[in-house]
PDB file of N, CA and C in Angstrom:
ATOM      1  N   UNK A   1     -94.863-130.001  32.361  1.00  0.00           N
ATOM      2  CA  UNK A   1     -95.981-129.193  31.966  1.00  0.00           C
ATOM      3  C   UNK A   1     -95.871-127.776  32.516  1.00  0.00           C
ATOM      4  N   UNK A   2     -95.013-127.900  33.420  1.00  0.00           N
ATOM      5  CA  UNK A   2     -94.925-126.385  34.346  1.00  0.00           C
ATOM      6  C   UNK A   2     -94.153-125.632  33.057  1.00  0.00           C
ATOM      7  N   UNK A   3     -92.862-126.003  32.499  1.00  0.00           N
ATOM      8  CA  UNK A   3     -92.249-125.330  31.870  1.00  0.00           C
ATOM      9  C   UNK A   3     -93.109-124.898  30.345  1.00  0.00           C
ATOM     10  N   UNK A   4     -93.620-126.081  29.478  1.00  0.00           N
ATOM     11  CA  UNK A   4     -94.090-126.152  28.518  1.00  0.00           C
ATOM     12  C   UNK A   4     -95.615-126.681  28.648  1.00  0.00           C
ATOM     13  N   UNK A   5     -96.883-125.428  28.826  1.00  0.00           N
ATOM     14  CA  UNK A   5     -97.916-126.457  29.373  1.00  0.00           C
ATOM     15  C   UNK A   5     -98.813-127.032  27.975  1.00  0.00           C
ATOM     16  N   UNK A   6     -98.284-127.026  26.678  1.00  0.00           N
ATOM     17  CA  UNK A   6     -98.631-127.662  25.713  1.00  0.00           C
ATOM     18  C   UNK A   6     -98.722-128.913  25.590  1.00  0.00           C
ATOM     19  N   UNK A   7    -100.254-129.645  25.445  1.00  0.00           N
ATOM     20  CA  UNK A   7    -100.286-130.826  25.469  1.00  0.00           C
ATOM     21  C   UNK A   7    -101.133-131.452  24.234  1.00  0.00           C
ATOM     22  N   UNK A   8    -100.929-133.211  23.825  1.00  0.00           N
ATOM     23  CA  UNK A   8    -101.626-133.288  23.313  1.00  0.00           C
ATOM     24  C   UNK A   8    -102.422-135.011  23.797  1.00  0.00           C
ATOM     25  N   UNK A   9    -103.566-134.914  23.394  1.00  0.00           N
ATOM     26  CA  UNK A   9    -104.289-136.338  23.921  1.00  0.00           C
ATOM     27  C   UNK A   9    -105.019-136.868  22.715  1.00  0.00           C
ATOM     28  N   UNK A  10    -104.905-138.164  22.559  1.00  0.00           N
ATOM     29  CA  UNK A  10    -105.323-138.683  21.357  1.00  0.00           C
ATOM     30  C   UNK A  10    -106.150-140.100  22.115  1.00  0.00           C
ATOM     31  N   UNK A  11    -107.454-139.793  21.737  1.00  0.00           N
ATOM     32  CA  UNK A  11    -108.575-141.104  22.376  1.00  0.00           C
ATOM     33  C   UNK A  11    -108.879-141.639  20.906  1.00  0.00           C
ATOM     34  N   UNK A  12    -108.348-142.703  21.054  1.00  0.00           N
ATOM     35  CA  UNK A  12    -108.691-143.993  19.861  1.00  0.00           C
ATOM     36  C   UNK A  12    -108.957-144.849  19.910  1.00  0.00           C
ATOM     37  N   UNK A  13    -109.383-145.151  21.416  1.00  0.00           N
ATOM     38  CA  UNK A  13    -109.900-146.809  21.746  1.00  0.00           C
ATOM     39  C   UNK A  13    -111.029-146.753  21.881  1.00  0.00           C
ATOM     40  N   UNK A  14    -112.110-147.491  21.753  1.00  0.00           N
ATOM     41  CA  UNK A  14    -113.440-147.094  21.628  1.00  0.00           C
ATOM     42  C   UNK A  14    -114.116-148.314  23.291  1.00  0.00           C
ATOM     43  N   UNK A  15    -112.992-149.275  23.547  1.00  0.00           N
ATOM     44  CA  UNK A  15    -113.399-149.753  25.075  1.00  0.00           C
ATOM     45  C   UNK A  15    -113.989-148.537  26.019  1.00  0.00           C
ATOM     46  N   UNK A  16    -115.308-148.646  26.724  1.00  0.00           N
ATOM     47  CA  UNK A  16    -116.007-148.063  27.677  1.00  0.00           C
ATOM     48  C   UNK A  16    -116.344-146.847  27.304  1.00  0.00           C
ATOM     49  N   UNK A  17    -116.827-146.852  25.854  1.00  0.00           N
ATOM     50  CA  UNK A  17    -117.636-145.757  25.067  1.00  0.00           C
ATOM     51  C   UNK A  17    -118.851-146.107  24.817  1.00  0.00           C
ATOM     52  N   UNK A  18    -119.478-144.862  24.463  1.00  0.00           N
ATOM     53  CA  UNK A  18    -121.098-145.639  23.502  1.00  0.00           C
ATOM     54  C   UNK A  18    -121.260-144.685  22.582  1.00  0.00           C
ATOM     55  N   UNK A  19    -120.231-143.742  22.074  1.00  0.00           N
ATOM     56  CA  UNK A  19    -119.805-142.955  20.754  1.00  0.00           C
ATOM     57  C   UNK A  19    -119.419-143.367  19.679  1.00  0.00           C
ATOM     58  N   UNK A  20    -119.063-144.592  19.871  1.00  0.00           N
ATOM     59  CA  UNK A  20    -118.802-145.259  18.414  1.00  0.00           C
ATOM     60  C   UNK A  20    -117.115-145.117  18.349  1.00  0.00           C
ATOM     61  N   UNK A  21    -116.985-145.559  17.534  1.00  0.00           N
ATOM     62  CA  UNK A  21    -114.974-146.018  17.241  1.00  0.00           C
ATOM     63  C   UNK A  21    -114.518-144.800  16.289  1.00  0.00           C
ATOM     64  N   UNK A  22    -115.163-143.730  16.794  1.00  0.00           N
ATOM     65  CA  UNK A  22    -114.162-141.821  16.771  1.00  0.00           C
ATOM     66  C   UNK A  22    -112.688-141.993  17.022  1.00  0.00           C
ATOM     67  N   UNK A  23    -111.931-141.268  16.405  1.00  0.00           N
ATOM     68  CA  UNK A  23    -110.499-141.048  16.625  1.00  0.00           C
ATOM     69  C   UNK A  23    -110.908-139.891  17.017  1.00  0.00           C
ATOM     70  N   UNK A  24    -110.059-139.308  17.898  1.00  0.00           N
ATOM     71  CA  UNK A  24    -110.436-137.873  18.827  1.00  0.00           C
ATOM     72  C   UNK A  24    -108.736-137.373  19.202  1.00  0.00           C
ATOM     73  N   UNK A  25    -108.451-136.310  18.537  1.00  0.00           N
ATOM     74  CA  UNK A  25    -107.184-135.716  18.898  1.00  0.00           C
ATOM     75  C   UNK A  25    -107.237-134.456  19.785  1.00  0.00           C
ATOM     76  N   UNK A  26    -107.354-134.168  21.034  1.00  0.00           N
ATOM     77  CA  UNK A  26    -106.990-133.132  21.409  1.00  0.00           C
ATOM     78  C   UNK A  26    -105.895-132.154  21.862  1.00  0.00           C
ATOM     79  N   UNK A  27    -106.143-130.570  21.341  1.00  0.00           N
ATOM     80  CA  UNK A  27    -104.683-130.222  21.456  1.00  0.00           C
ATOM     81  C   UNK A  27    -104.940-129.141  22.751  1.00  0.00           C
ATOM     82  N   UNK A  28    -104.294-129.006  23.700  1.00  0.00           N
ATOM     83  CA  UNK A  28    -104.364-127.427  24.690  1.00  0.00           C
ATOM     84  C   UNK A  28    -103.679-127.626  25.320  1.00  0.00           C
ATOM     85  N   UNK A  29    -103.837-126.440  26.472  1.00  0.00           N
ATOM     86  CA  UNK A  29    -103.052-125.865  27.643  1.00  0.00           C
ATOM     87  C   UNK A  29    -103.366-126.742  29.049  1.00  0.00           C
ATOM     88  N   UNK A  30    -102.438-127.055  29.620  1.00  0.00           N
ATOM     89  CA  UNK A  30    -102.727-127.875  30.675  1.00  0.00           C
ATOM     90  C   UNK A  30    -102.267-127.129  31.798  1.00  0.00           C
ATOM     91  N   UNK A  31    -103.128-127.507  32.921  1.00  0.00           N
ATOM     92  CA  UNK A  31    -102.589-127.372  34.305  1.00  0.00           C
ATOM     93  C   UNK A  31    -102.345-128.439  35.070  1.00  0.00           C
ATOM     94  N   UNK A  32    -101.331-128.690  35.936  1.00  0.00           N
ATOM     95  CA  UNK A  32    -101.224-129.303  36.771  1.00  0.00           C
ATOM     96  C   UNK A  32    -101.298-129.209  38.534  1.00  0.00           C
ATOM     97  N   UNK A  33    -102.422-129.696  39.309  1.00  0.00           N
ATOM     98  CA  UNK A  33    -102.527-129.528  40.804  1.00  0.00           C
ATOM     99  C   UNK A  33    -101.791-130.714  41.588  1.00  0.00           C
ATOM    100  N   UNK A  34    -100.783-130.294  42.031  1.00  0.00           N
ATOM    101  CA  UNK A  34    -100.229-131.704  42.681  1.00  0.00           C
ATOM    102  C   UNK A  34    -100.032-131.134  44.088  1.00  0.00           C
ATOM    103  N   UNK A  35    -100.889-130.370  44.818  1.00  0.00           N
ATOM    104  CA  UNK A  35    -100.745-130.027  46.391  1.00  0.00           C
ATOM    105  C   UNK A  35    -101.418-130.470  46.925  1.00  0.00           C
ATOM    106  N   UNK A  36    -102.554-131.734  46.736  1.00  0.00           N
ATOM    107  CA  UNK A  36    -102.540-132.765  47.235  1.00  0.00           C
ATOM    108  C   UNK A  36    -102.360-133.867  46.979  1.00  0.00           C
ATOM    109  N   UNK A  37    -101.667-134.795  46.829  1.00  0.00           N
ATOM    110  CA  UNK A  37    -101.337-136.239  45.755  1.00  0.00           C
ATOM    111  C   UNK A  37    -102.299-137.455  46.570  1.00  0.00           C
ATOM    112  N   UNK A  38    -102.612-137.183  47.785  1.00  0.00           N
ATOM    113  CA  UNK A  38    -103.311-138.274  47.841  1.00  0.00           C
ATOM    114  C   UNK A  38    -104.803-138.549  48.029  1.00  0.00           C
ATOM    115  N   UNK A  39    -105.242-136.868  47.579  1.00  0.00           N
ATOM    116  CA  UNK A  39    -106.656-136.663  48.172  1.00  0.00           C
ATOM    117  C   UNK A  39    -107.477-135.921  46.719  1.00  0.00           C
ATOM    118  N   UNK A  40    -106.458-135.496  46.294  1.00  0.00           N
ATOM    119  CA  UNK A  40    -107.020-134.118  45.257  1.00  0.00           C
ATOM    120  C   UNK A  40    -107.748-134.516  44.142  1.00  0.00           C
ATOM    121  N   UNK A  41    -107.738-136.085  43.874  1.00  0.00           N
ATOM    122  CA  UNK A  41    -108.234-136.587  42.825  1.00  0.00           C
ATOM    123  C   UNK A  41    -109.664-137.044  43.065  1.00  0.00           C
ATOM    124  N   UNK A  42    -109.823-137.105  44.243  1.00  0.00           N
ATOM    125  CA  UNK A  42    -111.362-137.632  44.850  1.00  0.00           C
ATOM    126  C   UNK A  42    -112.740-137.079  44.490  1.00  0.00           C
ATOM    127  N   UNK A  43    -112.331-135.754  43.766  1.00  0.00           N
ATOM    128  CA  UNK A  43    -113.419-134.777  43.560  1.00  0.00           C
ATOM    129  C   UNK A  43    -114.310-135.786  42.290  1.00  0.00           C
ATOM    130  N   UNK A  44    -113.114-136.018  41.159  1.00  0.00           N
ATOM    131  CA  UNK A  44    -113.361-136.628  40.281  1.00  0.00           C
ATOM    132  C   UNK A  44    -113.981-138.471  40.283  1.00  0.00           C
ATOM    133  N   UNK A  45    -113.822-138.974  41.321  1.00  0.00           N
ATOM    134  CA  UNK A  45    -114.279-140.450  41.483  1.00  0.00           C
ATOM    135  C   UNK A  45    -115.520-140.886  40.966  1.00  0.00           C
ATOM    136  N   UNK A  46    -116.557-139.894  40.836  1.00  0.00           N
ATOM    137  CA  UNK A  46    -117.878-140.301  40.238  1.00  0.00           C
ATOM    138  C   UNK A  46    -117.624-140.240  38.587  1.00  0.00           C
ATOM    139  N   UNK A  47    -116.560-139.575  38.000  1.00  0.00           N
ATOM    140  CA  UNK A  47    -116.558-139.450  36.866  1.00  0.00           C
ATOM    141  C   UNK A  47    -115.716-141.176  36.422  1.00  0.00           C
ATOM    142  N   UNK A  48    -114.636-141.231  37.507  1.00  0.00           N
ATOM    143  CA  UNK A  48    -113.976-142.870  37.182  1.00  0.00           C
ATOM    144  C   UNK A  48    -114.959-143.682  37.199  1.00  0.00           C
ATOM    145  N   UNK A  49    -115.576-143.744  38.555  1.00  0.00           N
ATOM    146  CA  UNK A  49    -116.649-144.696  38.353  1.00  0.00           C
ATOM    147  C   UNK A  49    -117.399-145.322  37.294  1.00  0.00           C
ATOM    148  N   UNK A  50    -117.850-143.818  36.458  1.00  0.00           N
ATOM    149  CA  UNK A  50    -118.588-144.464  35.288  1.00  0.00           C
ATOM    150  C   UNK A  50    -118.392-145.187  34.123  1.00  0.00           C
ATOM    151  N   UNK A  51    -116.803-144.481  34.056  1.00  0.00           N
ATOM    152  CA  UNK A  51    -115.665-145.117  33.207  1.00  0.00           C
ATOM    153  C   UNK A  51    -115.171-146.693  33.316  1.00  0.00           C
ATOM    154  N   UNK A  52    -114.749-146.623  34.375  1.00  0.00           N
ATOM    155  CA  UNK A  52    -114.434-147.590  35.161  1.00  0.00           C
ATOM    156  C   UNK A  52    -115.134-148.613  36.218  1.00  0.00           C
ATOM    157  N   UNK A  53    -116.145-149.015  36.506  1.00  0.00           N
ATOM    158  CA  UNK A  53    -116.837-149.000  37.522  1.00  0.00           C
ATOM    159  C   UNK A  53    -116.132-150.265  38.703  1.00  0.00           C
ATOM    160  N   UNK A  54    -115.253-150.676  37.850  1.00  0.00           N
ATOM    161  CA  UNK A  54    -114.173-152.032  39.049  1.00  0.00           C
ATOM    162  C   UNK A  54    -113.119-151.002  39.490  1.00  0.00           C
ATOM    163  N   UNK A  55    -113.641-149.786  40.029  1.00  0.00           N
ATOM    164  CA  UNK A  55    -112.449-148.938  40.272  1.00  0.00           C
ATOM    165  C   UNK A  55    -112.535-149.137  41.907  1.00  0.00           C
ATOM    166  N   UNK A  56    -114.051-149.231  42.273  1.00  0.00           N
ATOM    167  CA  UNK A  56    -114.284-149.685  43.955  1.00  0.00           C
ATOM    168  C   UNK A  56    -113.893-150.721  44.676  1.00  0.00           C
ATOM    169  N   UNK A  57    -113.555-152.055  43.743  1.00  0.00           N
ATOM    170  CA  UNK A  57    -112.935-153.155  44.227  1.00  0.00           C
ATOM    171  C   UNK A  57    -111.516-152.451  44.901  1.00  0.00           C
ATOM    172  N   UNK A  58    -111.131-152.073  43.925  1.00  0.00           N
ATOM    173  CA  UNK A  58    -109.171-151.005  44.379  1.00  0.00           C
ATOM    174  C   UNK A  58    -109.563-150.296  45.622  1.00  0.00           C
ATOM    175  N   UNK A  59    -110.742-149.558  45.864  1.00  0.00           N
ATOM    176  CA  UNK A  59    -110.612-148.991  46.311  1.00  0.00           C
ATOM    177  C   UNK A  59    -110.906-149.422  47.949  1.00  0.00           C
ATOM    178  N   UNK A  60    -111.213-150.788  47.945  1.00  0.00           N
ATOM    179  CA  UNK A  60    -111.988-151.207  49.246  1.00  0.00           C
ATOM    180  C   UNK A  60    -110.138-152.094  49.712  1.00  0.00           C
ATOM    181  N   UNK A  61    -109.029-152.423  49.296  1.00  0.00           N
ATOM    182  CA  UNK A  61    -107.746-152.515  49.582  1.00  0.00           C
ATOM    183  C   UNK A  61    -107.037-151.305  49.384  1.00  0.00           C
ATOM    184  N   UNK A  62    -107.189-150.184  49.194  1.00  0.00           N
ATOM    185  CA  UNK A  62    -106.495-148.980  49.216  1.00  0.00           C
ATOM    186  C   UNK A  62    -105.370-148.907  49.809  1.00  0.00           C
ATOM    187  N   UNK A  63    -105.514-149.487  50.772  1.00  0.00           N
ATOM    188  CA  UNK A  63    -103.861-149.431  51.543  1.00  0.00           C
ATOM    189  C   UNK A  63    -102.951-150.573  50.979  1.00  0.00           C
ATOM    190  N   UNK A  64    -103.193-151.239  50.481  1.00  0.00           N
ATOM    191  CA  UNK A  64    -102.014-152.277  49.520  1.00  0.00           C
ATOM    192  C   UNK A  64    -101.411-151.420  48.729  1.00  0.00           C
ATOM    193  N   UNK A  65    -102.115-150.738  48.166  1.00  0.00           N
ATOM    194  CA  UNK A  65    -102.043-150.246  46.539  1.00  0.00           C
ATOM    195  C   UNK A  65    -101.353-148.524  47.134  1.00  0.00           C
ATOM    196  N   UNK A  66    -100.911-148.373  48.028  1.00  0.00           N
ATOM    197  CA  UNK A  66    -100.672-146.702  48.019  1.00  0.00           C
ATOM    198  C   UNK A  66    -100.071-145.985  47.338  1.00  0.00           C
ATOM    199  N   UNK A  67     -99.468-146.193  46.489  1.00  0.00           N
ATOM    200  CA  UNK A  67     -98.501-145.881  45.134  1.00  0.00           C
ATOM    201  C   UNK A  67     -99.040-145.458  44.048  1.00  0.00           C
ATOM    202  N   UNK A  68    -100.285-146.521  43.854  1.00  0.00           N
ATOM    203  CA  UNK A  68    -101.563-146.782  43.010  1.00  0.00           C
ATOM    204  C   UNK A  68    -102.407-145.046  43.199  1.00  0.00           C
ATOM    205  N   UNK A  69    -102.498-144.647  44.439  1.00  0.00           N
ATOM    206  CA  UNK A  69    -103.707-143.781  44.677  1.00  0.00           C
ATOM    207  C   UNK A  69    -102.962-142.275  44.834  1.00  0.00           C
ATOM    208  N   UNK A  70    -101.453-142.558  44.383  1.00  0.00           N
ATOM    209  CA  UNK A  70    -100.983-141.037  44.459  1.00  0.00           C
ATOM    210  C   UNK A  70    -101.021-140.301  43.316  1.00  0.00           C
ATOM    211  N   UNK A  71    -101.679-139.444  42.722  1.00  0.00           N
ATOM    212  CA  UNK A  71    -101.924-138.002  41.418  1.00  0.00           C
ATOM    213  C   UNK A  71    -101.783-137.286  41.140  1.00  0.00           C
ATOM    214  N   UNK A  72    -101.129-136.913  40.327  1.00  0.00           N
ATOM    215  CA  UNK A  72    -101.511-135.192  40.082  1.00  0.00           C
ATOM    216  C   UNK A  72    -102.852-135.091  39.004  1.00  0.00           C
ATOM    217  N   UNK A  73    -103.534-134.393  39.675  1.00  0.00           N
ATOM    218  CA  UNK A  73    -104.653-133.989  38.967  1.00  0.00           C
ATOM    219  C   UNK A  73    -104.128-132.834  37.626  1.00  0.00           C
ATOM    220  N   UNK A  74    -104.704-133.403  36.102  1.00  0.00           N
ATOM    221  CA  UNK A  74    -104.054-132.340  35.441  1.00  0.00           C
ATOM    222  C   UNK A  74    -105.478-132.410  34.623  1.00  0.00           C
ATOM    223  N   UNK A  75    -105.493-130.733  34.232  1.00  0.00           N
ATOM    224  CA  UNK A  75    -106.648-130.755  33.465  1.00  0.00           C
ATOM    225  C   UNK A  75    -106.419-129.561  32.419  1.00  0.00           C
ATOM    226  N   UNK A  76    -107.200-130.183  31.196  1.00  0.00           N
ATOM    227  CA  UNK A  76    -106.377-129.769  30.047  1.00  0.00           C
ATOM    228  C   UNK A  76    -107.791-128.636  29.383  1.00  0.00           C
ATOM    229  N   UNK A  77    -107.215-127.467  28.944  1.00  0.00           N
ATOM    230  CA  UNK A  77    -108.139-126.628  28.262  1.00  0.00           C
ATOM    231  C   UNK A  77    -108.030-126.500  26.939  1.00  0.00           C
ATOM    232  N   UNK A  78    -109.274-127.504  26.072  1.00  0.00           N
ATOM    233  CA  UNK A  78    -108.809-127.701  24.735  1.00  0.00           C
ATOM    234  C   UNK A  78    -108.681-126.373  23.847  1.00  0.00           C
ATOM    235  N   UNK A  79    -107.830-126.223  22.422  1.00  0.00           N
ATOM    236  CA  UNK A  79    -107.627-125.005  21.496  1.00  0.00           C
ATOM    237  C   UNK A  79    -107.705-125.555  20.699  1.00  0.00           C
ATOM    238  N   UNK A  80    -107.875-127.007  20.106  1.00  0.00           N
ATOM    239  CA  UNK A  80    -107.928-127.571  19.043  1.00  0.00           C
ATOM    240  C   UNK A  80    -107.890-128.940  19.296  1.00  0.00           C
ATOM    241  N   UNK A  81    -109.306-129.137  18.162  1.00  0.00           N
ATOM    242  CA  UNK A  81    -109.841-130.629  18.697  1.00  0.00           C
ATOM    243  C   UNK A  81    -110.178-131.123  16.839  1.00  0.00           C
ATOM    244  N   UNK A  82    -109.179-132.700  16.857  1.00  0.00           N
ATOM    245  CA  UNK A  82    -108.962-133.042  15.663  1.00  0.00           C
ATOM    246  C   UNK A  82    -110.257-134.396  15.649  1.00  0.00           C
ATOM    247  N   UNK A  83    -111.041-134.570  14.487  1.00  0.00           N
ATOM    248  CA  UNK A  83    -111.950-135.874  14.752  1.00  0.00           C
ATOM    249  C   UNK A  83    -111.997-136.934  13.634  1.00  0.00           C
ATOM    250  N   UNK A  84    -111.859-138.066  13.556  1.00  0.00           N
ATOM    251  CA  UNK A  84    -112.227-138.905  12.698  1.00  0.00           C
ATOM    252  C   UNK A  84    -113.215-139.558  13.036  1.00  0.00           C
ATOM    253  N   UNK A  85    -114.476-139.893  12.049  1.00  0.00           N
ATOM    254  CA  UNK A  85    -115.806-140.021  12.697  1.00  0.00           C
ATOM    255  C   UNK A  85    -115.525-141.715  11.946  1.00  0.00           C
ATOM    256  N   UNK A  86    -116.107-142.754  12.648  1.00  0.00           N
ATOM    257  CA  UNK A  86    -115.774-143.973  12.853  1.00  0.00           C
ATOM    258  C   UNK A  86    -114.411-144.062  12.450  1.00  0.00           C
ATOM    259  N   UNK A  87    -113.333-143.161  12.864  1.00  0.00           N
ATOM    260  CA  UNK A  87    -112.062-143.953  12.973  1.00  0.00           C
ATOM    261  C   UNK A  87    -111.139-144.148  11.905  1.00  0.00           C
ATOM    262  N   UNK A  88    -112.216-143.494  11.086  1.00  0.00           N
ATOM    263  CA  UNK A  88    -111.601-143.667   9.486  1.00  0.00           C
ATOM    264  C   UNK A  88    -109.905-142.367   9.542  1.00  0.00           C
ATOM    265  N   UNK A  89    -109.077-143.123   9.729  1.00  0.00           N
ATOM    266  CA  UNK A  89    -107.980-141.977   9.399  1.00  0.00           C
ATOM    267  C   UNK A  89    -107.732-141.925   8.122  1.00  0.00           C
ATOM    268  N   UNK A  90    -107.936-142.463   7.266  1.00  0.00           N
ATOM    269  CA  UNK A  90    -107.856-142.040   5.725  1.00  0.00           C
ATOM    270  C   UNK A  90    -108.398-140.963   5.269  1.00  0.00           C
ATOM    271  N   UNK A  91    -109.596-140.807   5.714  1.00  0.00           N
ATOM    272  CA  UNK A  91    -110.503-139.352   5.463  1.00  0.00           C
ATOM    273  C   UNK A  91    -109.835-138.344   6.192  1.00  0.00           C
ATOM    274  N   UNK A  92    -110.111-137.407   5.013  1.00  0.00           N
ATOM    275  CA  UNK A  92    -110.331-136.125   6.269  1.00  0.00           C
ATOM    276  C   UNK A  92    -111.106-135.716   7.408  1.00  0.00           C
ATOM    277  N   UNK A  93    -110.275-135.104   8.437  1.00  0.00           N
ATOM    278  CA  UNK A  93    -110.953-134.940  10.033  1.00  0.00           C
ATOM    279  C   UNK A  93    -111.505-133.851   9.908  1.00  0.00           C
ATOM    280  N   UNK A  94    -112.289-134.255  10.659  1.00  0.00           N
ATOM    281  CA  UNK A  94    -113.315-132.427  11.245  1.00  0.00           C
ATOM    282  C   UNK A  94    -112.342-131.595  12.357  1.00  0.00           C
ATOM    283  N   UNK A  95    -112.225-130.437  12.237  1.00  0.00           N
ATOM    284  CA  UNK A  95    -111.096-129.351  13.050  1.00  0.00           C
ATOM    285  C   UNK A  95    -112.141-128.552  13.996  1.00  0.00           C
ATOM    286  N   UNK A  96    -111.655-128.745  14.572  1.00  0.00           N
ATOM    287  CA  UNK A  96    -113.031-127.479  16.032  1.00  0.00           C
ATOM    288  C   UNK A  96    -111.709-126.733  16.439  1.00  0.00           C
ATOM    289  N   UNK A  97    -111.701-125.173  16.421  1.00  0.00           N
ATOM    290  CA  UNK A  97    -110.671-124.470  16.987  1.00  0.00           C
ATOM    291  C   UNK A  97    -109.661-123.937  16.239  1.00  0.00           C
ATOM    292  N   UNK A  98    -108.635-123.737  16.614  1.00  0.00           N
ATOM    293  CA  UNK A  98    -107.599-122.913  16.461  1.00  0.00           C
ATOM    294  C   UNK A  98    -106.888-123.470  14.955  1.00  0.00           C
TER     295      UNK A  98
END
């Protein structure tokens, strides 16, 4: 990502949503923070949580798992965001952006 920070993310699973079964393509620029790998991600834990909420079980053996808890935090600034509204890829998508 350092060399080429063009990325793309495609959310199509609709597990631990309440948006409905959207196809969601996003396209942008990413950064990557990896100057701390074992701490830097912590900011974000309330956001796993909600996602995830068996993320605290992991986290109460943390030291088994240390491999598990190392990150680079990367965070992506969307330029183009592709949508299929229930999932339908046959239809045409809605375009936000570039």
């Amino acid at each position: 990502m350092k060399e080429n920070p063009k990325v793309s993310m495609l959310f199509s699973n609709p597990e631990g949503t309440q948006t409905g079964k959207h196809v969601v393509l996003v396209q942008g620029i990413a950064t990557a923070d990896d100057s701390d790998l074992d701490h830097g991600w912590e900011k974000y834990l309330s956001y796993w949580r909600k996602k995830e909420p068996y993320i605290d079980a992991y986290l109460a053996e943390r030291e088994k798992f240390g491999w598990f808890w190392k990150r680079v935090v990367v965070q992506v600034e969307p330029k183009k965001i592709t949508a299929w509204k229930n999932g339908d890829t046959s239809r045409a998508p809605e375009v936000f952006g570039a």
